[in-house]
Protein backbone atom coordinates (compact mmCIF):
# COMPACT_ATOMS: atom_id res chain seq x y z
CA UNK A 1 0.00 0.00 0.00
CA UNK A 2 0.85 3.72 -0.81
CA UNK A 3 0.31 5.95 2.13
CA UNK A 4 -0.54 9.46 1.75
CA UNK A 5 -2.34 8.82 5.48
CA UNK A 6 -0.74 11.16 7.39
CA UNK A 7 3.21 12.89 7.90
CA UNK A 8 4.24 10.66 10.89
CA UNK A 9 4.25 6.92 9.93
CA UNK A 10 7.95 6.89 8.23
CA UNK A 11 10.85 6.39 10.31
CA UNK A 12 13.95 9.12 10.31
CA UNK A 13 15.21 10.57 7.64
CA UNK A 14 19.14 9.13 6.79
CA UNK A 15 20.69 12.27 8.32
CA UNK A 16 19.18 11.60 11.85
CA UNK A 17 19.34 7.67 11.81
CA UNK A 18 23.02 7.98 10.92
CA UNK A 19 23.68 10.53 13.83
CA UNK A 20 21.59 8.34 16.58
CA UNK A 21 23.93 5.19 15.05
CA UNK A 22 27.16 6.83 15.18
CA UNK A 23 26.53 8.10 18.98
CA UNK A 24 24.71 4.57 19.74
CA UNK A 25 27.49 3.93 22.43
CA UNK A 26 28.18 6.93 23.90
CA UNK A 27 26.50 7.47 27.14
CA UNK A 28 25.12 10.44 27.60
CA UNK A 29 23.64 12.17 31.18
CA UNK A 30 20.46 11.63 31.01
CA UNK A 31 16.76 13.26 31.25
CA UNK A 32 17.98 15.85 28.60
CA UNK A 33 21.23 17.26 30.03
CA UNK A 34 23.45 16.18 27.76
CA UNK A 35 25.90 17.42 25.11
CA UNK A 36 23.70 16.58 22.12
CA UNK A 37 20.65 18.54 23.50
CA UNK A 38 22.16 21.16 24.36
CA UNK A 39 24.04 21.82 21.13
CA UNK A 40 21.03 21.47 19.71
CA UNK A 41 19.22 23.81 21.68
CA UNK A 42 21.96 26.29 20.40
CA UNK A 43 21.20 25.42 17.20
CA UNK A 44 17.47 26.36 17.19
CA UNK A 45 18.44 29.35 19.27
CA UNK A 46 20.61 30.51 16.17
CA UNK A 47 18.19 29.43 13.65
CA UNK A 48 15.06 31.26 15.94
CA UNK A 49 17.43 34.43 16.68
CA UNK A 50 16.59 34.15 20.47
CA UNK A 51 19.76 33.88 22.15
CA UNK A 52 17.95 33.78 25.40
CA UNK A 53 15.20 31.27 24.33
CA UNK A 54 14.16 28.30 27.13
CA UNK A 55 13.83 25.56 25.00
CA UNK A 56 12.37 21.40 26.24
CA UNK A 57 12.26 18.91 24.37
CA UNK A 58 9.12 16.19 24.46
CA UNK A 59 8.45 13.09 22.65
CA UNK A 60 4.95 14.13 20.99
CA UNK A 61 2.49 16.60 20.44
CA UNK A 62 -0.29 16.06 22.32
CA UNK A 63 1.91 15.54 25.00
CA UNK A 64 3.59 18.77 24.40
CA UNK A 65 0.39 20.93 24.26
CA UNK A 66 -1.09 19.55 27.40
CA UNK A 67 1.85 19.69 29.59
CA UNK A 68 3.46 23.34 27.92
CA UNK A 69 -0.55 24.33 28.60
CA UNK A 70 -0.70 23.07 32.01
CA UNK A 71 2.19 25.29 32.90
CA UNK A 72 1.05 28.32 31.91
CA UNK A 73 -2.03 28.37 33.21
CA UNK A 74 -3.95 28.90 36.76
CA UNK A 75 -6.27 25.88 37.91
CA UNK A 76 -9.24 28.17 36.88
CA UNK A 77 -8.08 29.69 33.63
CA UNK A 78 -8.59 27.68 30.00
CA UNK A 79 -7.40 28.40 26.63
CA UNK A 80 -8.67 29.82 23.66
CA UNK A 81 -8.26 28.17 20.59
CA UNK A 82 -10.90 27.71 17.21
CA UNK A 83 -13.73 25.19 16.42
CA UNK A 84 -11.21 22.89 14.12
CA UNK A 85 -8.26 23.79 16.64
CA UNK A 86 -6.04 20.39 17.17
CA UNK A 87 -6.22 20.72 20.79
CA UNK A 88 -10.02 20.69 20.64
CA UNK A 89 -10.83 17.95 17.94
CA UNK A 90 -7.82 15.61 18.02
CA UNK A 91 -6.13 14.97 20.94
CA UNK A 92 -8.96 13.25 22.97
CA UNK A 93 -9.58 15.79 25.85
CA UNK A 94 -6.01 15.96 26.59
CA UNK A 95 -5.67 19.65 28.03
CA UNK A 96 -9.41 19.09 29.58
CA UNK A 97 -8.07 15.99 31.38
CA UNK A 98 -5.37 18.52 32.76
CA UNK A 99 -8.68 20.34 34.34
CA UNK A 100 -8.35 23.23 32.23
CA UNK A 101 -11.41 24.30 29.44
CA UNK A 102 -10.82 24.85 25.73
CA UNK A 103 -12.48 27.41 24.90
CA UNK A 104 -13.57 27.29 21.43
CA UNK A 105 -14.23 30.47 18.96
CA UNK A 106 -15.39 30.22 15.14
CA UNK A 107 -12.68 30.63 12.75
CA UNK A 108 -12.65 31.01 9.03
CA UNK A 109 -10.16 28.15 6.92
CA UNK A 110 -8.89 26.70 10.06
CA UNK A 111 -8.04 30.13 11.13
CA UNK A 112 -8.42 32.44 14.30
CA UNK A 113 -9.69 36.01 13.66
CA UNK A 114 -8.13 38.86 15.91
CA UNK A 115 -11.22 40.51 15.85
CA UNK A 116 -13.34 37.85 17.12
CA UNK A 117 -11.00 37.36 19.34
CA UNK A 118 -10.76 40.62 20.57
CA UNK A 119 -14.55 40.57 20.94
CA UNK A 120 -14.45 37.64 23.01
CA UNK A 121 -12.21 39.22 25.60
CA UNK A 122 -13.88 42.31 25.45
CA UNK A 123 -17.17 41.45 25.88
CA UNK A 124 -15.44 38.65 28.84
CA UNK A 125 -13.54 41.56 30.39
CA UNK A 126 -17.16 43.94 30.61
CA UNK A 127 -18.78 41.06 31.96
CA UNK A 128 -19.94 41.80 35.30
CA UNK A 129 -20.28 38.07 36.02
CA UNK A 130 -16.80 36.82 34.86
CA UNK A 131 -15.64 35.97 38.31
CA UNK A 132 -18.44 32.67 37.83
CA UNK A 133 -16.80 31.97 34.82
CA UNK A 134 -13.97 30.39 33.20
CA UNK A 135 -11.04 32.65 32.69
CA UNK A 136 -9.04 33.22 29.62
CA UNK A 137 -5.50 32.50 30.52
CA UNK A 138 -3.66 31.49 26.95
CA UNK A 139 -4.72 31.85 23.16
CA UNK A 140 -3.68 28.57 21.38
CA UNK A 141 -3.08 28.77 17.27
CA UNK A 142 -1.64 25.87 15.35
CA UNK A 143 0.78 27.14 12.55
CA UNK A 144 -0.25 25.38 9.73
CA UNK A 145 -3.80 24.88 10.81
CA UNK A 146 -5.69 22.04 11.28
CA UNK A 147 -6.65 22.05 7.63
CA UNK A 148 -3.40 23.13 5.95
CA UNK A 149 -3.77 26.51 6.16
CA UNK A 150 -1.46 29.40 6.81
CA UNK A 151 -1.50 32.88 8.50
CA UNK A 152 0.13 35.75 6.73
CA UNK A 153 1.99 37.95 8.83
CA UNK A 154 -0.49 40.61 9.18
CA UNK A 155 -2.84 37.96 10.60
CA UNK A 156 -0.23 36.58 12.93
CA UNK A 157 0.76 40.44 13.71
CA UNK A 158 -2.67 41.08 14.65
CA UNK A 159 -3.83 38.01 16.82
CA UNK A 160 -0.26 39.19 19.00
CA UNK A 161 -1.69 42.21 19.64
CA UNK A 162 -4.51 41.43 20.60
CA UNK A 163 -2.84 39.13 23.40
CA UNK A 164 -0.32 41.98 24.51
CA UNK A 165 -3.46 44.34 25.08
CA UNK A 166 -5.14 42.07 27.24
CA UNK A 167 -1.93 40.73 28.74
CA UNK A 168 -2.63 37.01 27.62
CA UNK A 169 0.28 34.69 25.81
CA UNK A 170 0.13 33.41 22.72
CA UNK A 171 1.02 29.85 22.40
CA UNK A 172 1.77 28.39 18.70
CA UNK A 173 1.15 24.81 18.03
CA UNK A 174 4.10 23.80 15.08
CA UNK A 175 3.66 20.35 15.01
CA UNK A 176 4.05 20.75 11.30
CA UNK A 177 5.93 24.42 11.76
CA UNK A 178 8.34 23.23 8.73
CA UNK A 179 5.87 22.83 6.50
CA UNK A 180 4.06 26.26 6.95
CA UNK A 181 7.12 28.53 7.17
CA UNK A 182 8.55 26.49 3.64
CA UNK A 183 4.76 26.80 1.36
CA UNK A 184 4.38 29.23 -1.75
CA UNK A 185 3.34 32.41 -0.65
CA UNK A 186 4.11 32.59 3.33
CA UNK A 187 5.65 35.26 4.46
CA UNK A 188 6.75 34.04 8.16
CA UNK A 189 10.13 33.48 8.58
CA UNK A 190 11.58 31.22 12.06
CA UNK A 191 13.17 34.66 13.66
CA UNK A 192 9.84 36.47 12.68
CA UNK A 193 7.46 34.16 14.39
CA UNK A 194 9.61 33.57 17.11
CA UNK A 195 9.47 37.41 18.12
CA UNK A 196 5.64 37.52 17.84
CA UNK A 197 4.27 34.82 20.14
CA UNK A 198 5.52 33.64 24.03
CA UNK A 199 6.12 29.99 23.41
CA UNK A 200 5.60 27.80 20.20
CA UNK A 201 7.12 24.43 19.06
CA UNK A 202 8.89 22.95 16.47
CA UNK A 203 7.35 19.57 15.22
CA UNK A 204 10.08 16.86 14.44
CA UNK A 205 7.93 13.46 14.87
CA UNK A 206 6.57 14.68 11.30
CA UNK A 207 9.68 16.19 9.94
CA UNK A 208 12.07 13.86 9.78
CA UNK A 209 12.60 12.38 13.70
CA UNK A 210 11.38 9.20 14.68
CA UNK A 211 10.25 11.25 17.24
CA UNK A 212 10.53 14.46 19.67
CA UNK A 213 9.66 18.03 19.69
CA UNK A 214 11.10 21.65 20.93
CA UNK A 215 9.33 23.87 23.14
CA UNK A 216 10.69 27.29 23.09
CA UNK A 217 9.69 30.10 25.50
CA UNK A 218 10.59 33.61 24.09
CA UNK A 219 12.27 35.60 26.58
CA UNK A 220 12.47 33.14 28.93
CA UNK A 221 8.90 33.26 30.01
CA UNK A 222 8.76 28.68 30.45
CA UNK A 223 7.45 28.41 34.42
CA UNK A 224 10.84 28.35 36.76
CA UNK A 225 9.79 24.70 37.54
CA UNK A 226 8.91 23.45 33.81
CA UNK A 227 10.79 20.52 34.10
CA UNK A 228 8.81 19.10 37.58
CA UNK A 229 5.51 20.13 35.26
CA UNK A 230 7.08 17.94 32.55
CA UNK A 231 8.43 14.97 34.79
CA UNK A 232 4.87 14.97 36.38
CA UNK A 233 3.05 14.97 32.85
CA UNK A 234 5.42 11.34 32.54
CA UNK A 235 7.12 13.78 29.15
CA UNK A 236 10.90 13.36 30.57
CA UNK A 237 12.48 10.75 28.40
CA UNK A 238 15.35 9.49 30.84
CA UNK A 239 17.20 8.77 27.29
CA UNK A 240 17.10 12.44 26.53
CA UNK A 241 19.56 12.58 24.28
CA UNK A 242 17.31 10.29 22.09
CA UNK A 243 15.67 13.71 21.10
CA UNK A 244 18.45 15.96 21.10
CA UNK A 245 20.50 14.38 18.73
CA UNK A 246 17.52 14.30 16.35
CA UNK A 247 17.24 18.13 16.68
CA UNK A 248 21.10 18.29 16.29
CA UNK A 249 20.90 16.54 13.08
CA UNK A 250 17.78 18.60 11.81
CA UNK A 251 19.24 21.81 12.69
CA UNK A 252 22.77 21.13 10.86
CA UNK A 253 23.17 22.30 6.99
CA UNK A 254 19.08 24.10 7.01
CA UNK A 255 17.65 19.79 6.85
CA UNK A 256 14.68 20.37 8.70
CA UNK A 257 13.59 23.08 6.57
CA UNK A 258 14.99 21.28 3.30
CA UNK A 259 13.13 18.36 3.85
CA UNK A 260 9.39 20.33 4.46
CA UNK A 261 10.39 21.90 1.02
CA UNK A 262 10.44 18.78 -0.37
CA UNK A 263 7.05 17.98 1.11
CA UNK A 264 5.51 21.30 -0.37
CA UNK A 265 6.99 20.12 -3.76
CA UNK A 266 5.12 16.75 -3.09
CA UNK A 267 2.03 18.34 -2.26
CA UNK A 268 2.13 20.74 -5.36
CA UNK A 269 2.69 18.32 -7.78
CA UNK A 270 -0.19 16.22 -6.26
CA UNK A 271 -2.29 19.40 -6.45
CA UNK A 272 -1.59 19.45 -9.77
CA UNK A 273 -2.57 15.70 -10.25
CA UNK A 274 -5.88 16.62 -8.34
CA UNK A 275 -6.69 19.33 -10.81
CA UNK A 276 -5.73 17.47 -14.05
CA UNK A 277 -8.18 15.05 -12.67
CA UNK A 278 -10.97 17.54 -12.41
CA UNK A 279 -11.42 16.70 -8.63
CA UNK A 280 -12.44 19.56 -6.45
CA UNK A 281 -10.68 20.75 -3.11
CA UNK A 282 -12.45 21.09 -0.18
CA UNK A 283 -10.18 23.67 0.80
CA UNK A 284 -7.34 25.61 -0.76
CA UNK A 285 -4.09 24.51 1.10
CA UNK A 286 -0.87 25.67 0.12
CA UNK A 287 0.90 22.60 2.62
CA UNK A 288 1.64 19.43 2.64
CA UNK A 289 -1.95 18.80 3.59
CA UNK A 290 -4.44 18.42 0.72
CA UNK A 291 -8.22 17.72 1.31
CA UNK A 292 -10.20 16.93 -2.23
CA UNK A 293 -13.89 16.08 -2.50
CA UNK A 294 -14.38 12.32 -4.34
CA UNK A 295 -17.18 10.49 -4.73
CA UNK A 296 -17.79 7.38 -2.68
CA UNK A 297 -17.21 5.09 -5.22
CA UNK A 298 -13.90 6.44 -6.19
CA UNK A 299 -12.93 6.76 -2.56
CA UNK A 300 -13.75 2.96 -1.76
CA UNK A 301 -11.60 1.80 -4.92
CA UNK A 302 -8.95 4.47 -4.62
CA UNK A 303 -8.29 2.93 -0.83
CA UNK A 304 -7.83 -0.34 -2.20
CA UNK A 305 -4.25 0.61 -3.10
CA UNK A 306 -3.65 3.62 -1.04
CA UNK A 307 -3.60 4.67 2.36
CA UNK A 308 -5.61 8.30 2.99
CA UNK A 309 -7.83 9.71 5.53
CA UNK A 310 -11.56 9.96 5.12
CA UNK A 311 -12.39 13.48 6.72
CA UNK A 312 -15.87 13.91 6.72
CA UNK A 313 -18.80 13.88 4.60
CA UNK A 314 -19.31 16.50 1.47
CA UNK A 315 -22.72 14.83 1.07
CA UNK A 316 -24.49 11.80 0.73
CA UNK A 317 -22.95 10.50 -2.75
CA UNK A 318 -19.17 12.53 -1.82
CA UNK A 319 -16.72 12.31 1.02
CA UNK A 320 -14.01 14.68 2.21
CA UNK A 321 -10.84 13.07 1.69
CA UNK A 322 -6.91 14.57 3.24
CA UNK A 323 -4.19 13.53 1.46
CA UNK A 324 -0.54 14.22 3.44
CA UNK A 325 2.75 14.47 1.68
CA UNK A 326 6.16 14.03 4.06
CA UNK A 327 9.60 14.22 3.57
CA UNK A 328 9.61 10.84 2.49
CA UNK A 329 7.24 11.10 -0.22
CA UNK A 330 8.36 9.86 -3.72
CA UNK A 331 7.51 10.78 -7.35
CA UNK A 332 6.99 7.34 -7.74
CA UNK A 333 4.12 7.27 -5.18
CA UNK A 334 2.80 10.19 -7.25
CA UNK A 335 2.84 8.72 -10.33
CA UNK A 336 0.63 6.06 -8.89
CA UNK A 337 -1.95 8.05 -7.61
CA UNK A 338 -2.16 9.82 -10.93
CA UNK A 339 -2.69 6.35 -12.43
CA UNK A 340 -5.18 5.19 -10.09
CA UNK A 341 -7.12 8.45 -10.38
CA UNK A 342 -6.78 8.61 -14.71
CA UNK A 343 -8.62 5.10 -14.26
CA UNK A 344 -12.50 5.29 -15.03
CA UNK A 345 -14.87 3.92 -12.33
């Protein structure tokens, strides 16, 4: 089977697996304070322009958005995030089961709006009955969205200032950061985004690591005792080193942000296959995430031979359907699908 499932179901790219081979029999301190992570940690402090950047590394990203949430907020404060947000629709209840509320606004294309959510806060901060309610201690944006989505600068620019007003931090969820800051068109650079949030991280599970992920706090604004918050969320790896060396690799020669181009290259030319194919988008994604609209016969025979996600439901005869390229992804696999999909029903 060909898998265009999802961006995390390869192993590492060569780079990393050579790097965790060549240092299998060193013996590193462990639970993270080791050479490798912390030469890494330089790394993504050069590559972020934050010389004084806090930076943790976790194994995954649900783990890494409940505990990072968890520390920043008070037992009776939640977090804003959108409808389609990741922490809302995908991860189970994972910050809920940490006892704090998502608190969900419409957005527009997997987006947040600064003015809604300035009205929200607003119209929470005039409220002469918000002491009964939940309070709005974090605003949570994923960067690309949940449905491949970017923000432009100006959005991103906005949705900061909004937090700075009302003295709330922004939190930005990169699980697939490499694949946002390398698509056509965006206008976000690493340094830029790094100077207009509080704490964001950089996905590597589905860019190239077999696992792991960086947290960094801007300014050093992490809680004093984030790593007791993370040792009591069970996300300290006694193997830390595991994860930095990953990040050491990724961050050497620009390879975590070469390999995201080549998913965007991936995803274009299967964009292009789509369209030659006369097969409508659902939405218009410039990542590594594409979502079409098949019918359901196509869609049964199509999974026959490849691996994809079934979103939703366009309608009774059509189904929503995400197709993920990777830094693994092949031409080869593309040519496929553009066989299987030039085939009549």
């Amino acid at each position: 089977m060909i898998s265009f499932e999802c961006d995390y179901n390869n192993g590492a790219c060569p780079e990393v697996l050579d790097s965790l081979v060549r240092h299998n029999s060193a013996k590193p301190t462990p639970y993270g304070f080791d050479e490798f992570s912390e030469r890494a940690k330089n790394r993504i402090r050069e590559a972020c322009g934050l010389p004084d950047a806090q930076i943790f590394f976790l194994t995954g990203g649900t783990q890494t958005n409940a505990t990072t949430i968890d520390s920043m907020l008070y037992q009776y404060e939640g977090v804003i995030c959108v409808e389609t947000g990741h922490i809302n629709v995908h991860e189970a209840g994972a910050v809920e089961f940490t006892e704090h509320k998502i608190i969900t606004l419409p957005g527009l294309d997997g987006k947040m709006s600064s003015q809604v959510l300035a009205k929200y806060l607003d119209d929470f901060m005039h409220d002469g009955n918000n002491a009964h309610a939940v309070y709005p201690g974090l605003v949570y944006i994923t960067f690309p969205t949940e449905l491949g989505t970017i923000y432009t600068a100006r959005e991103l620019d906005d949705i900061y200032q909004v937090c700075l007003r009302y003295e709330i931090p922004l939190y930005i969820d990169g699980a697939r950061l490499g694949y946002g800051l390398m698509a056509d068109g965006n206008d976000i650079t690493l340094p830029w985004l790094a100077r207009h949030c509080d704490v964001f991280y950089i996905g590597g599970t589905k860019i190239g690591a077999l696992c792991g992920e960086a947290v960094v706090f801007c300014g050093r604004k992490a809680h004093k005792h984030f790593f007791s918050i993370q040792k009591q969320h069970g996300a300290v790896i006694a193997k830390g080193a595991l994860i930095g060396l990953q990040f050491e690799a990724l961050f050497t020669e620009k390879l975590y942000f070469r390999l995201a181009r080549h998913a965007i290259d991936m995803a274009m030319r299967m964009r292009r296959i789509f369209q030659e194919n006369d097969i409508p988008f659902y939405i218009d994604s410039p990542t590594n995430q594409q979502f079409v609209i098949l019918p359901n016969e196509k869609t049964e025979r199509l999974a026959l031979e490849i691996e994809f996600t079934h979103w939703g439901q366009a309608d009774k005869n059509n189904t929503i359907c995400r197709f993920v390229t990777s830094w693994a992804t092949t031409d080869e696999e593309l040519d496929r699908l553009s066989a299987l999909l030039s085939e009549r029903c």
